[in-house]
Structure formats: C-alpha cells, structure tokens
N, C-alpha and C. Protein backbone atom coordinates (compact mmCIF):
# COMPACT_ATOMS: atom_id res chain seq x y z
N UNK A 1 -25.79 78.08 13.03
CA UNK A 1 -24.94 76.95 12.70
C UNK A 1 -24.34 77.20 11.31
N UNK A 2 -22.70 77.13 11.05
CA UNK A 2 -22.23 77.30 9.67
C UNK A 2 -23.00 76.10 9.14
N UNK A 3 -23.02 76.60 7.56
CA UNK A 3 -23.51 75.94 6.73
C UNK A 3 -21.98 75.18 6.24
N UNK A 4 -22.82 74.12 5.81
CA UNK A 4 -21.83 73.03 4.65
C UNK A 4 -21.13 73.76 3.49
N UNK A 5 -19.89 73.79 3.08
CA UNK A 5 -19.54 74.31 1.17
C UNK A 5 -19.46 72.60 0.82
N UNK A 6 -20.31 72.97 -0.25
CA UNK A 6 -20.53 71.94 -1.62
C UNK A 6 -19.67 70.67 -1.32
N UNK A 7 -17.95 70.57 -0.90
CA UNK A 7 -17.24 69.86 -1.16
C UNK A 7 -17.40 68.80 0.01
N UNK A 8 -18.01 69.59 0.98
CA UNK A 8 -18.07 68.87 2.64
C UNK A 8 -19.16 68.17 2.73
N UNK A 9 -19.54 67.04 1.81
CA UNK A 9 -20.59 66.61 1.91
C UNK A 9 -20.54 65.40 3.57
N UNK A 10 -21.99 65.41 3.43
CA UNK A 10 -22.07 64.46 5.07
C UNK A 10 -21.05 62.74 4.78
N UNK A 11 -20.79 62.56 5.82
CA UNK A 11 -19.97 60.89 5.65
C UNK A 11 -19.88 60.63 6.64
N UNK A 12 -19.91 59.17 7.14
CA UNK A 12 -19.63 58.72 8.44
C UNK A 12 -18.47 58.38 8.77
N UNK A 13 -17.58 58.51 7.95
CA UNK A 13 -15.91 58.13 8.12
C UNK A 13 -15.54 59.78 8.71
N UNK A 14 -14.78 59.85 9.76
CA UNK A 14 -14.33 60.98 10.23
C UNK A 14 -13.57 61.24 9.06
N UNK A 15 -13.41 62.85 8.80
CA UNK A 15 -12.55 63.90 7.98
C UNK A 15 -12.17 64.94 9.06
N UNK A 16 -10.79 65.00 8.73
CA UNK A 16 -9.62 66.07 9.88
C UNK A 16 -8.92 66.50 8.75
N UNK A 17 -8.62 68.05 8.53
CA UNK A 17 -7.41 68.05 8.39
C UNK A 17 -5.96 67.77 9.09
N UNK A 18 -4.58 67.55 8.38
CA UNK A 18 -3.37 67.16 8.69
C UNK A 18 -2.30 68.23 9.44
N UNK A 19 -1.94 68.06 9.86
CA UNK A 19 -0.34 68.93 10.58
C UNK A 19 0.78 68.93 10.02
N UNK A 20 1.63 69.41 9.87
CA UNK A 20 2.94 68.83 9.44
C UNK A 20 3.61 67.60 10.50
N UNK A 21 3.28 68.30 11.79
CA UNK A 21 3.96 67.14 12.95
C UNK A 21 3.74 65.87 12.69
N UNK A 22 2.44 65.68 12.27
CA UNK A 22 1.64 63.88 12.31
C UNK A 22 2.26 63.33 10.95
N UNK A 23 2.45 64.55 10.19
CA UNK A 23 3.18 63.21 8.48
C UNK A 23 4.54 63.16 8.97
N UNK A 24 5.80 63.97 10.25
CA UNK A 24 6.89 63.79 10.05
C UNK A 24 6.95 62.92 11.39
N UNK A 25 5.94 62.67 12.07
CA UNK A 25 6.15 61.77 12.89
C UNK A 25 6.47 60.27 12.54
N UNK A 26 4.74 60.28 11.65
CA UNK A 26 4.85 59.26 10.48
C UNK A 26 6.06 59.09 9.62
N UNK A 27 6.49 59.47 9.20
CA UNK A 27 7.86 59.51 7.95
C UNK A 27 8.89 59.30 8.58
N UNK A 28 9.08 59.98 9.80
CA UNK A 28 10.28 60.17 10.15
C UNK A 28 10.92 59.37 11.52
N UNK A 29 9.55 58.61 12.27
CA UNK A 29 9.57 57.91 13.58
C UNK A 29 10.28 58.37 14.60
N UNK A 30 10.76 59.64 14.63
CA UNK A 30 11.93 60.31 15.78
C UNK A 30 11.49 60.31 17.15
N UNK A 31 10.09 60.51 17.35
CA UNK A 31 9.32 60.23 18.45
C UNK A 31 8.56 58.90 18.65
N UNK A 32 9.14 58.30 19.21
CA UNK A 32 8.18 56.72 19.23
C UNK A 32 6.54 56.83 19.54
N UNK A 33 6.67 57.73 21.04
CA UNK A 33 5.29 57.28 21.18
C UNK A 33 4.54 57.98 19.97
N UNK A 34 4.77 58.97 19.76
CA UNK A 34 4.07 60.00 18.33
C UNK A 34 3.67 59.18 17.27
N UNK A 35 4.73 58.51 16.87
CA UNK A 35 5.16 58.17 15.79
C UNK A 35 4.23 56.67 15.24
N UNK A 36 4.26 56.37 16.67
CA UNK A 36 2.84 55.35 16.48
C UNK A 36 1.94 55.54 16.10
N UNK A 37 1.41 56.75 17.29
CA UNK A 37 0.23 57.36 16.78
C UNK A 37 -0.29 57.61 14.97
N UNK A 38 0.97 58.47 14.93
CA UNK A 38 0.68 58.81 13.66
C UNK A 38 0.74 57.46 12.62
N UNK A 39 1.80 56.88 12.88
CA UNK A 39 1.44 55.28 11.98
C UNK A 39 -0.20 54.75 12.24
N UNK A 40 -0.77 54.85 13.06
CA UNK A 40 -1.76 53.99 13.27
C UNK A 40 -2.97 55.09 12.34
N UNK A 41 -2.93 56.39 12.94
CA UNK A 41 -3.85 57.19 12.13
C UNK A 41 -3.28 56.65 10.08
N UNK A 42 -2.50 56.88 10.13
CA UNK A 42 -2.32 56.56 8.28
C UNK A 42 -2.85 54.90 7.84
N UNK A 43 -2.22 54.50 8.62
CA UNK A 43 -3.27 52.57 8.82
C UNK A 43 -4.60 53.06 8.39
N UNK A 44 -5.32 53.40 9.08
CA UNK A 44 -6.71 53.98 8.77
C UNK A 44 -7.07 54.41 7.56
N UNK A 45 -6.31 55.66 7.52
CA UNK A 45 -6.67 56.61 6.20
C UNK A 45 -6.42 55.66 4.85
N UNK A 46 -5.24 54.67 5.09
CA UNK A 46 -4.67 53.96 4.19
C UNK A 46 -6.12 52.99 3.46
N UNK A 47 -6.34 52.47 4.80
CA UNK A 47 -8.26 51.63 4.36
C UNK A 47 -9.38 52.78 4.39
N UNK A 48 -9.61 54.04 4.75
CA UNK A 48 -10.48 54.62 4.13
C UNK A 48 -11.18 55.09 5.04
N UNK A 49 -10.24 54.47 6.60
CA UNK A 49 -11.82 54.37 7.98
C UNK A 49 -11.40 55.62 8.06
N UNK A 50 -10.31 56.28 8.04
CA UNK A 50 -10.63 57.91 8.24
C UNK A 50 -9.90 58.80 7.37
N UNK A 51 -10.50 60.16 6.86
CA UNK A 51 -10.07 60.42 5.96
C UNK A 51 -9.33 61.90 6.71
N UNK A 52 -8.14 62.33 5.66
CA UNK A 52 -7.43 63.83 6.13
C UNK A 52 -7.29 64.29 4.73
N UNK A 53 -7.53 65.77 4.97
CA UNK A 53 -7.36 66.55 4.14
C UNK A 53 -5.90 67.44 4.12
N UNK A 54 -5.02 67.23 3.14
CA UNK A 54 -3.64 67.27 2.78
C UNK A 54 -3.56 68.87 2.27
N UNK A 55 -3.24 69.85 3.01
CA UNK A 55 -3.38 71.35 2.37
C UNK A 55 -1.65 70.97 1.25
N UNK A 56 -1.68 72.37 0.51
CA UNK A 56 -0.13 72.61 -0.22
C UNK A 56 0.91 73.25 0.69
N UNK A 57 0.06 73.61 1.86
CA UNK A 57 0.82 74.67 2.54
C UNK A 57 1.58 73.26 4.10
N UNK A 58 0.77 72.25 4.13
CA UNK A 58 1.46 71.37 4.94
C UNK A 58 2.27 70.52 3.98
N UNK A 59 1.86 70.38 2.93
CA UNK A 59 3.32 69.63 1.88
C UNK A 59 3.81 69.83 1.87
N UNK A 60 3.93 71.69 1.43
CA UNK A 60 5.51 72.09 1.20
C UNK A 60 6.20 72.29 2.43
N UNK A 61 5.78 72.85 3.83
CA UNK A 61 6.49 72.30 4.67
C UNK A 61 6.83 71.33 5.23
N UNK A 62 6.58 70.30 4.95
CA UNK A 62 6.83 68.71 4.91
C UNK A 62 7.92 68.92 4.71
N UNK A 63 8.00 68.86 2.79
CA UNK A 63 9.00 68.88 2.14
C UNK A 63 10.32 69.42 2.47
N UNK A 64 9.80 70.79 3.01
CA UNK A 64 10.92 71.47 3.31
C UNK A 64 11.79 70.75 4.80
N UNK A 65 11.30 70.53 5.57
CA UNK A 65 11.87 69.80 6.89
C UNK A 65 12.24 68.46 6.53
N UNK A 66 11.73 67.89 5.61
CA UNK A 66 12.39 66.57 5.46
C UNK A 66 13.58 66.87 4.61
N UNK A 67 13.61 67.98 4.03
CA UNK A 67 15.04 68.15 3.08
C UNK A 67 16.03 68.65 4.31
N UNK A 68 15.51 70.16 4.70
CA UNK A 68 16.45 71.31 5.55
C UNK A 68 16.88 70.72 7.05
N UNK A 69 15.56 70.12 7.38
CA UNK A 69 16.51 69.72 8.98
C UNK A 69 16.43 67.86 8.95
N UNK A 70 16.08 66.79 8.21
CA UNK A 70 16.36 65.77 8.23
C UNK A 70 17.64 65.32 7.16
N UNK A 71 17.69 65.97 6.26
CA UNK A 71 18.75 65.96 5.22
C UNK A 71 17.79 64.50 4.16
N UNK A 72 17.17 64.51 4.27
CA UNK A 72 16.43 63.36 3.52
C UNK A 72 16.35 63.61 2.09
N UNK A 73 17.26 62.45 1.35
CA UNK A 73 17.40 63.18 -0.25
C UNK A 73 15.77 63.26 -0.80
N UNK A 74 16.36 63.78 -2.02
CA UNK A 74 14.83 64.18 -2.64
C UNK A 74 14.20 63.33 -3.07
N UNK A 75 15.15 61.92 -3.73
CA UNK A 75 14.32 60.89 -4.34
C UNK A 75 13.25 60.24 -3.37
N UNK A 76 13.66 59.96 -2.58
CA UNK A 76 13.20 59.74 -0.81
C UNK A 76 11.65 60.18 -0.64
N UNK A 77 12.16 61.30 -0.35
CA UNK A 77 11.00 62.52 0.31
C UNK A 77 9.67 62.47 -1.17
N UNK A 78 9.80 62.36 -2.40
CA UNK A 78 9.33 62.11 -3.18
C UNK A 78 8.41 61.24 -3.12
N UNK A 79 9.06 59.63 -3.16
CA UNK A 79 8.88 58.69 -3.06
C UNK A 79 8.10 58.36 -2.09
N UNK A 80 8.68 58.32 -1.05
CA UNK A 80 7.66 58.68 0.26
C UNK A 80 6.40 59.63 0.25
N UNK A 81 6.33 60.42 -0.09
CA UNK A 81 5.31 61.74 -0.26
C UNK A 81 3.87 61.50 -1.10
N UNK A 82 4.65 60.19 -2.33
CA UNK A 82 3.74 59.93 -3.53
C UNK A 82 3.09 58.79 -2.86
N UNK A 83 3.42 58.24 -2.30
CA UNK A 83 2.63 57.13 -1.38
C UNK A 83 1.88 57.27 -0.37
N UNK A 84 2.25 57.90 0.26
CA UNK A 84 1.04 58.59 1.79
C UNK A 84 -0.14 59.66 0.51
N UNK A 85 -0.02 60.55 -0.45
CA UNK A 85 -0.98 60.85 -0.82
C UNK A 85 -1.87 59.99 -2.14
N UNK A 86 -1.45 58.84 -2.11
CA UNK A 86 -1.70 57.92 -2.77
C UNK A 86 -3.24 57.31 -2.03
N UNK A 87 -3.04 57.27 -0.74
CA UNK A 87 -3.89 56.25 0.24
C UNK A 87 -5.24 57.11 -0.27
N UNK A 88 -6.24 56.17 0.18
CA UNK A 88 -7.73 56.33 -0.50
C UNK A 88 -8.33 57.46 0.15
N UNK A 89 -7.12 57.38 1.84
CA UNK A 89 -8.45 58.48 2.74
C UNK A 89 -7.47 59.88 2.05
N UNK A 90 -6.69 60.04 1.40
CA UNK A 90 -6.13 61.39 1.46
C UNK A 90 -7.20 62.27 0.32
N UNK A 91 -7.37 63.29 0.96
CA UNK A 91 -8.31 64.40 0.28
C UNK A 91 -7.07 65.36 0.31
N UNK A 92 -6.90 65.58 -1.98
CA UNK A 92 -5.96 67.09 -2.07
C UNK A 92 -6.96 67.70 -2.69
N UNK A 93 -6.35 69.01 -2.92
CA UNK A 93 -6.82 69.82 -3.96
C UNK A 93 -7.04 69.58 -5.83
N UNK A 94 -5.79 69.25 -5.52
CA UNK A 94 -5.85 68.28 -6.98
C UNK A 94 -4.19 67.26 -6.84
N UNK A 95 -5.05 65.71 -6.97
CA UNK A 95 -3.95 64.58 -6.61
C UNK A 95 -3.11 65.24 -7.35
N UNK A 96 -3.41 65.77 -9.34
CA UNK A 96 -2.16 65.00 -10.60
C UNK A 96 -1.18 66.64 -10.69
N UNK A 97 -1.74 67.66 -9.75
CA UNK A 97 -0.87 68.93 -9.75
C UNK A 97 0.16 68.18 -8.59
N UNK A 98 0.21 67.73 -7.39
CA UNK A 98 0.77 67.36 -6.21
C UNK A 98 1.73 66.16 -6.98
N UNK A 99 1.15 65.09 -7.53
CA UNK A 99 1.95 64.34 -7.74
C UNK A 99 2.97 64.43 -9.21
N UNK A 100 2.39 65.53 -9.87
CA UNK A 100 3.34 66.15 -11.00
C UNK A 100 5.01 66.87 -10.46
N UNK A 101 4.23 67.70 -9.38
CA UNK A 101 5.59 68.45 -8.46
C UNK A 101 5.86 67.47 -7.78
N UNK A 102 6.21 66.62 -7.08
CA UNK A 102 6.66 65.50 -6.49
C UNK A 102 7.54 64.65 -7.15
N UNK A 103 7.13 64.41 -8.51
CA UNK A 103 7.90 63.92 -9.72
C UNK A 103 8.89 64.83 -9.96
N UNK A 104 8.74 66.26 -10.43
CA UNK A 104 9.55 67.35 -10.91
C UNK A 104 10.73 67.32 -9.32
N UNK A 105 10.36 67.28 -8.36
CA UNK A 105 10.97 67.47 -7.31
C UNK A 105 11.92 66.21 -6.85
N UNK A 106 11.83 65.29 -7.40
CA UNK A 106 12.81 63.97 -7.49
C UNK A 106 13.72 64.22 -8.58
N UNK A 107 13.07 65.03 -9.43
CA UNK A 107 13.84 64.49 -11.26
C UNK A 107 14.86 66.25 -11.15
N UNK A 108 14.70 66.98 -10.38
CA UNK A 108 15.75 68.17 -10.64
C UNK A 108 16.22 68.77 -9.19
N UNK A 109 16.89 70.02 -9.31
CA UNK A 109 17.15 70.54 -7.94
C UNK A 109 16.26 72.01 -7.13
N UNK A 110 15.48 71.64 -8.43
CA UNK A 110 14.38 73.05 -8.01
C UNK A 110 13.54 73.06 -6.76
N UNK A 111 13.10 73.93 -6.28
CA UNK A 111 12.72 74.26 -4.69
C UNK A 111 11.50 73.45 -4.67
N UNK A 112 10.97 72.96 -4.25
CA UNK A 112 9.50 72.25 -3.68
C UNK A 112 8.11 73.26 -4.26
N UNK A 113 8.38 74.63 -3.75
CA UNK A 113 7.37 75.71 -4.17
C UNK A 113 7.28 75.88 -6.18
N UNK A 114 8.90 75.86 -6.72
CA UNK A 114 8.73 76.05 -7.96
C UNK A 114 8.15 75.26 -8.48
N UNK A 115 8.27 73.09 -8.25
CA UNK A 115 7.97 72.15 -8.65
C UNK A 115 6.00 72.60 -8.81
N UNK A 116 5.62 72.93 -7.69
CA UNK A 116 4.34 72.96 -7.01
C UNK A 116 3.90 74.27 -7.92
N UNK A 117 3.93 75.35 -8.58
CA UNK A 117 3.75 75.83 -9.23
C UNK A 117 3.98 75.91 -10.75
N UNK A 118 5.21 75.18 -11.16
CA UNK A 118 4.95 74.53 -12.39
C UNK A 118 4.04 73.58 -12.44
N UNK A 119 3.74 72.80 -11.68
CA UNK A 119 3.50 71.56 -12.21
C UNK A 119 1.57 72.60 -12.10
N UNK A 120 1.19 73.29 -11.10
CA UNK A 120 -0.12 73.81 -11.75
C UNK A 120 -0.30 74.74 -12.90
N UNK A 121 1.10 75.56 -13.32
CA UNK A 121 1.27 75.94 -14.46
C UNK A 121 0.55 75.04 -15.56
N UNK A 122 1.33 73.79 -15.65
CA UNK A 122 0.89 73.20 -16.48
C UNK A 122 -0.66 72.84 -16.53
N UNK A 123 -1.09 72.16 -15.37
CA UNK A 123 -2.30 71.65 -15.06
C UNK A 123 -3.45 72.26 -15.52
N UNK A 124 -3.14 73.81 -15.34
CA UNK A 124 -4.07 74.96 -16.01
C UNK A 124 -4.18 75.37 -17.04
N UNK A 125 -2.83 75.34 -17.83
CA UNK A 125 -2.42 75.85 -18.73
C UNK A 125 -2.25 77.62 -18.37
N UNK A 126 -2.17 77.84 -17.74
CA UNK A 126 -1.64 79.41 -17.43
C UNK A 126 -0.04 79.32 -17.29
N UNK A 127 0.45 80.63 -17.54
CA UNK A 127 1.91 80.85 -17.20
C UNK A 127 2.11 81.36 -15.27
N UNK A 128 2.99 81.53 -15.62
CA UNK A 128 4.21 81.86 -14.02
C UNK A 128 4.56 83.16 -14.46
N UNK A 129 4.49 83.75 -13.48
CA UNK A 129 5.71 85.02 -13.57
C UNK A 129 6.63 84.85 -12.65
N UNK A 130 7.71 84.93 -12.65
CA UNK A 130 8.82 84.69 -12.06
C UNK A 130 10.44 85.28 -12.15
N UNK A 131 10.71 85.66 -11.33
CA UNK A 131 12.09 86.25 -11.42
C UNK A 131 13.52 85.08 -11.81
N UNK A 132 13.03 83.98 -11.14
CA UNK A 132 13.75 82.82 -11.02
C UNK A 132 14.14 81.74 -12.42
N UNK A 133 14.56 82.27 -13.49
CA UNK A 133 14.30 81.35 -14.72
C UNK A 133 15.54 80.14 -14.63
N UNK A 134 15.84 79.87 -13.69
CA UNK A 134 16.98 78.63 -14.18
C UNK A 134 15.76 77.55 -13.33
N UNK A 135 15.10 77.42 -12.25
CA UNK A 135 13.83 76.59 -11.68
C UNK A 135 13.06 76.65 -13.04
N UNK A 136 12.50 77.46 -13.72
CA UNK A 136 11.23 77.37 -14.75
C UNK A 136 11.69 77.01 -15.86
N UNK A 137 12.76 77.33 -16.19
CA UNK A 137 13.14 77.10 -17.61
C UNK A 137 13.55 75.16 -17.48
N UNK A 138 14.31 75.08 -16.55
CA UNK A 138 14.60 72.95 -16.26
C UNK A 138 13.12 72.50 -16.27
N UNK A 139 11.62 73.15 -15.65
CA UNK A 139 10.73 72.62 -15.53
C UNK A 139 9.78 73.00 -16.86
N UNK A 140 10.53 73.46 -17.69
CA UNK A 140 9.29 73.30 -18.78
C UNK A 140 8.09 73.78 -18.60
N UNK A 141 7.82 75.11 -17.93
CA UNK A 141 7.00 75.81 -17.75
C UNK A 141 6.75 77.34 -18.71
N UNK A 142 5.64 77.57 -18.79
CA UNK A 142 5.34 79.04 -19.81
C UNK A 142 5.82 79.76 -18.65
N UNK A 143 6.58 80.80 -18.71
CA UNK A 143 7.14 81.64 -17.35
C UNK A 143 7.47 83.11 -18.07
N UNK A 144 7.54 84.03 -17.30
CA UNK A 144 8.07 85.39 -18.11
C UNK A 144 8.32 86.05 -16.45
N UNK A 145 9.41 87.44 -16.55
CA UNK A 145 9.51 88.02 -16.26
C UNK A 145 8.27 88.87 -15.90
N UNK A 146 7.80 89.53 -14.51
CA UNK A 146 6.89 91.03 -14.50
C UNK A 146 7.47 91.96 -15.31
C-alpha cells in the first residue's frame, strides 16, 4: 500500500484533484448539464464539504482558454480566477504566488506563464532567466539573460 507524503494528511472531507474541463465548465456554463455539475461541485468546495487541489499547470491552462478560445478579457479571467481560488476547499501550492500572478495578469499584457513566474520570482526572492525582457522588465522582476 503507497504510503501518505506529509502534506496528505487523513480528513473526512473528500480531496480530488481539478481538470481544466470542471473550472471552464464552471466559469464558462457552455455545457449546461456539465456546467451544473461543476457549479454544484464548487458550492461544496466553496463550504469546505469537499476539497480540490488546484495544480499551476491546470491554471495556466485555464487561463490560457479563457483568453485564446473564449476571448474573455483579462480583468475578467483574473477576477474570476481570484475568487474560485479564494474558496476554503481550494488546496494551491502557494495561495500569495497564484494570486500575485493573477493580479500582475489583470494589471499588464504579459503571458499568464511570465505573471506566474515573476510573481514566484518574487515570492522566493530568486531571479528568472529569461530571453523575454519587455514581460520581466513591466513585472518588476530580478531577470537576466543565460
């Protein structure tokens, strides 16, 4: 039987990780019957009865489909984004890196990935290397060339 890591402690509230499908069902209601679903699962998570674990790698494709194929401005997708990982059941990696790039990602035109790496730039205090200096340099990040 796998063993537990440290973070997975026992709880009686179910823990799942998330999809991208179930937050753009949620967000986006294009599928009714889905879309319920997924409303009713965030109802939950929202009071705590069940919790999901939010990877960076289903945010930023969030992000990216709610920009590239919904056209959903950024203030929006932001706004929206900072509220579903707001709810009590959401488990991130770290809330104030997610909701730093979320901010950065409303307030300029930089890609979702740069926001999401400055904003742990900062969080750490480590630099970026990056080819890209017009994203790092608007975000106020330590950045250099390889």
């Amino acid at each position: 039987m796998p063993q537990r890591v440290k973070d997975e402690a026992e709880t009686a509230v179910p823990v799942h990780l998330v999809d991208t499908n179930v937050l753009l069902r949620f967000l986006v209601g294009d599928d009714v019957p889905k879309a319920a679903r997924a409303s009713a699962l965030m109802d939950r998570v929202e009071k705590s009865a069940e919790i999901i674990e939010l990877s960076d790698e289903v945010l930023t494709e969030t992000v990216w489909t709610l920009d590239s194929h919904y056209d959903v401005p950024r203030v929006e997708i932001a706004r929206d984004l900072t509220a579903l990982v707001s709810f009590s059941g959401v488990r991130l990696a770290s809330r104030g890196v997610i909701l730093d790039a979320l901010h950065n990602y409303a307030a300029t035109n930089a890609d979702f990935v740069d926001c999401l790496l400055a904003a742990r730039s900062r969080h750490r205090r480590i630099p970026v290397y990056s080819f890209d200096e017009t994203d790092f340099k608007k975000l106020g990040v330590d950045w250099a060339k390889p």
